[in-house]
Protein backbone atom coordinates (compact mmCIF):
# COMPACT_ATOMS: atom_id res chain seq x y z
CA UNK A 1 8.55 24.04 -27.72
CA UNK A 2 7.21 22.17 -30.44
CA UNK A 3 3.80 19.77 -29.72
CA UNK A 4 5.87 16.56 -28.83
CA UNK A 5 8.11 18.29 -26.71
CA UNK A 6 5.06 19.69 -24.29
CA UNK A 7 3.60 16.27 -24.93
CA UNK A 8 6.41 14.86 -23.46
CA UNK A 9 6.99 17.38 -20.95
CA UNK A 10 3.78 16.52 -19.88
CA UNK A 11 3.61 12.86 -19.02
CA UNK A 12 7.05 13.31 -17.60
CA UNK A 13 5.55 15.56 -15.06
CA UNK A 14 2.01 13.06 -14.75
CA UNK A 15 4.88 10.31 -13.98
CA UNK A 16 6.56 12.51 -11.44
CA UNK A 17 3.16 13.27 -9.52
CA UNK A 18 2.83 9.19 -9.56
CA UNK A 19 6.39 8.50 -8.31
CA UNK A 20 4.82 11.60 -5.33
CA UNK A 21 2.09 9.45 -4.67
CA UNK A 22 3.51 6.57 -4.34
CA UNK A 23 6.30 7.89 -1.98
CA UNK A 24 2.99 9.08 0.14
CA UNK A 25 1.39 5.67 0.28
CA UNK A 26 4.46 3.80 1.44
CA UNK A 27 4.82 6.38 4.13
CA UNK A 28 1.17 5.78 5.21
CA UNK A 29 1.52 2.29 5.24
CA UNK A 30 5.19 2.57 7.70
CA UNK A 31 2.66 4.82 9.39
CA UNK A 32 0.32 2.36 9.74
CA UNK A 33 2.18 -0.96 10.04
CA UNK A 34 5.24 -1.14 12.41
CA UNK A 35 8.08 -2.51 11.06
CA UNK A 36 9.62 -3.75 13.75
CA UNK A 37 6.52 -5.42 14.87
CA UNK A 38 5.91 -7.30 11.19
CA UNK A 39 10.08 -8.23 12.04
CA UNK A 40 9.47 -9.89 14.70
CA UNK A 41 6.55 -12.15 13.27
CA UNK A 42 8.81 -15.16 13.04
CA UNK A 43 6.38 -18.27 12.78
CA UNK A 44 2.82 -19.50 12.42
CA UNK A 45 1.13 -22.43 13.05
CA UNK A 46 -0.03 -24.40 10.52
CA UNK A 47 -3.05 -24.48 11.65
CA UNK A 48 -3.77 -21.13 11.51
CA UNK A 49 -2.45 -20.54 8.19
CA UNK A 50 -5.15 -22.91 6.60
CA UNK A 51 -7.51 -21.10 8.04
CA UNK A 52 -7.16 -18.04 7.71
CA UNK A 53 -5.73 -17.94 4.03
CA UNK A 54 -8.36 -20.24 3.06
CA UNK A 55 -5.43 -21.95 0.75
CA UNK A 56 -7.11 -25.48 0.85
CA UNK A 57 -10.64 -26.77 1.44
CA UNK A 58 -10.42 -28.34 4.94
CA UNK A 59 -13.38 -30.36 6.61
CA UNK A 60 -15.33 -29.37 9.67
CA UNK A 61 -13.15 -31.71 12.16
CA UNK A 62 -9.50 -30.14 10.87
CA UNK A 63 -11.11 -26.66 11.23
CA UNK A 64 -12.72 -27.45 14.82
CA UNK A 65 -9.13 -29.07 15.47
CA UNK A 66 -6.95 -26.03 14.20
CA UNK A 67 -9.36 -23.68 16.19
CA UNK A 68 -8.75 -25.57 19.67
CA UNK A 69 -5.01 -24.93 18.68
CA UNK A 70 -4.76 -21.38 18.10
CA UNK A 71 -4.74 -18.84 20.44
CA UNK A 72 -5.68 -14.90 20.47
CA UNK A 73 -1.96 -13.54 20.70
CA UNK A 74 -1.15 -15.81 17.43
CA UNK A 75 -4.59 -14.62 15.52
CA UNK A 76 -3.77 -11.18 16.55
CA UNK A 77 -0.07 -11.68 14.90
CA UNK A 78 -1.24 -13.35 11.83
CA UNK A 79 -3.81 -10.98 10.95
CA UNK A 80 -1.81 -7.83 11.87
CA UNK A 81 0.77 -9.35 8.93
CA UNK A 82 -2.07 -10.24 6.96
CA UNK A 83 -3.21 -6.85 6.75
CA UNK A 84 -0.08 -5.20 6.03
CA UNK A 85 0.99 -7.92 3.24
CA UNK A 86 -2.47 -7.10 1.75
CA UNK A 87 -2.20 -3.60 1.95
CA UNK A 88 1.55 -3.92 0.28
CA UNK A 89 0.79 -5.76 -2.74
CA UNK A 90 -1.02 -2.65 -4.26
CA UNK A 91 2.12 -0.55 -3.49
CA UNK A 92 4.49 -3.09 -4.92
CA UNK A 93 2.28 -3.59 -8.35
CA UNK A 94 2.48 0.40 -8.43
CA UNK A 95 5.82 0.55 -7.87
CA UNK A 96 6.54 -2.37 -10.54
CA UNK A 97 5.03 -0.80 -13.10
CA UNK A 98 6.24 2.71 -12.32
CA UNK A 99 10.07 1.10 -12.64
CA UNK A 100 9.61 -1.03 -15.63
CA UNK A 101 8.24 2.13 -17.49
CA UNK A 102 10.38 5.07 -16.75
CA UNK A 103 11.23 6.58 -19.68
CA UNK A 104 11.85 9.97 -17.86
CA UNK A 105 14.84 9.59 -16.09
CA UNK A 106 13.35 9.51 -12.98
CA UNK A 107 16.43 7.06 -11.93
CA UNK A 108 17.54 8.22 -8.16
CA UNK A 109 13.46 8.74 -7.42
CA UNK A 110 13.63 5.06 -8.33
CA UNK A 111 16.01 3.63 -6.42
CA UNK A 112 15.07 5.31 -3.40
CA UNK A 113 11.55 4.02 -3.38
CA UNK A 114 12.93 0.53 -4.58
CA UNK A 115 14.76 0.41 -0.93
CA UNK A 116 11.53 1.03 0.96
CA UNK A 117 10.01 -1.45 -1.30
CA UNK A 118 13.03 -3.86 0.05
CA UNK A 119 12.50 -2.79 4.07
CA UNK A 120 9.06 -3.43 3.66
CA UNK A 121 9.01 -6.64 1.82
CA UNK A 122 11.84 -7.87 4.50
CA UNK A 123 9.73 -6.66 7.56
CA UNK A 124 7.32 -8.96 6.27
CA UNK A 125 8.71 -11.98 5.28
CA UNK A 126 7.17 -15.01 3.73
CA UNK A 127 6.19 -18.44 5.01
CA UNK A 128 8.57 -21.06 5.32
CA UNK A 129 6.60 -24.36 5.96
CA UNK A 130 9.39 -26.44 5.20
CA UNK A 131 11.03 -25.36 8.39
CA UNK A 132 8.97 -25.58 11.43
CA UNK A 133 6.12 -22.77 9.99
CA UNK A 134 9.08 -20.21 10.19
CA UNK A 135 8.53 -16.35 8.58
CA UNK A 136 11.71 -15.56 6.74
CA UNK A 137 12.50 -11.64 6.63
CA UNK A 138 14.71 -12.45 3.96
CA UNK A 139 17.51 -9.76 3.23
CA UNK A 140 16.37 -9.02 -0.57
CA UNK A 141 18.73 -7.08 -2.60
CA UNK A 142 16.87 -6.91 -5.68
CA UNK A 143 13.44 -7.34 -6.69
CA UNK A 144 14.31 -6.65 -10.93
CA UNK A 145 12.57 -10.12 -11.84
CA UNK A 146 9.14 -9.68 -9.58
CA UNK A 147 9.34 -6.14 -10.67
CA UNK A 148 9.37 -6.97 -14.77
CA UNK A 149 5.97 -9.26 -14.28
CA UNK A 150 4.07 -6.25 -14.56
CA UNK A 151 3.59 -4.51 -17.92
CA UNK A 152 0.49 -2.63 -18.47
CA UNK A 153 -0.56 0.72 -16.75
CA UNK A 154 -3.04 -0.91 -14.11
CA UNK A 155 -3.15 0.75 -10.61
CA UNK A 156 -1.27 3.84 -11.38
């Protein structure tokens, strides 16, 4: 094999070990975060949303006043989404950049990891606030556009 070949070789394999790690850390996170539980996360006060994403700078009365409207059961909901949403951002940058530069072929690998990307994105939705603080698990079919927004090597 001449040098460019095992080059070659090489980072195909360094890719493959990546695409193995990934698979890993989206099984640790199904492991870790129900699906069916982040499913069935289907609203959100408004309330609560200020204040715990700290979106907008709110004054001491609308914080006292979202506080006497929120109660444990909700927090618990919101931050158990929170977490995983948080936790899936890192595996969804990874997986971005791992699809926008496979050079190797690596095409079924792919595919398969972009429909646990898809199950997981679904299971946890995003806000609605247009409709009554609804969570929509929308039914993505393709991600290709979110996906191409990353193009450097960060986080693999």
């Amino acid at each position: 094999m001449s040098p460019n070949q095992l080059a070659y070789e090489e980072k195909k394999r360094e890719f493959g070990l990546k695409i193995i790690e990934l698979q890993k850390m989206i099984e640790t996170f199904e492991i870790d975060h129900s699906l069916e539980n982040l499913s069935s996360i289907t609203s959100v006060s408004p309330s609560l949303y200020s204040l715990l994403l700290n979106d907008k700078e709110i004054s001491v009365e609308e914080v006292e006043h979202a506080l006497a409207e929120i109660n444990e059961e909700e927090i618990k909901k919101y931050k158990t989404r929170a977490k995983a949403e948080k936790d899936f951002q890192f595996i969804f940058k990874k997986f971005s950049v791992l699809k926008k530069n496979d050079i190797f072929g690596f095409n079924t690998e792919i595919e398969e990891l972009e429909e646990e990307i898809i199950l997981i994105h679904n299971a946890i939705g995003f806000f609605n606030f247009n409709e009554k603080n609804t969570i929509i698990h929308k039914k993505v079919s393709n991600h290709q556009g979110s996906f191409d927004d990353f193009d450097d090597d960060e986080g693999l």
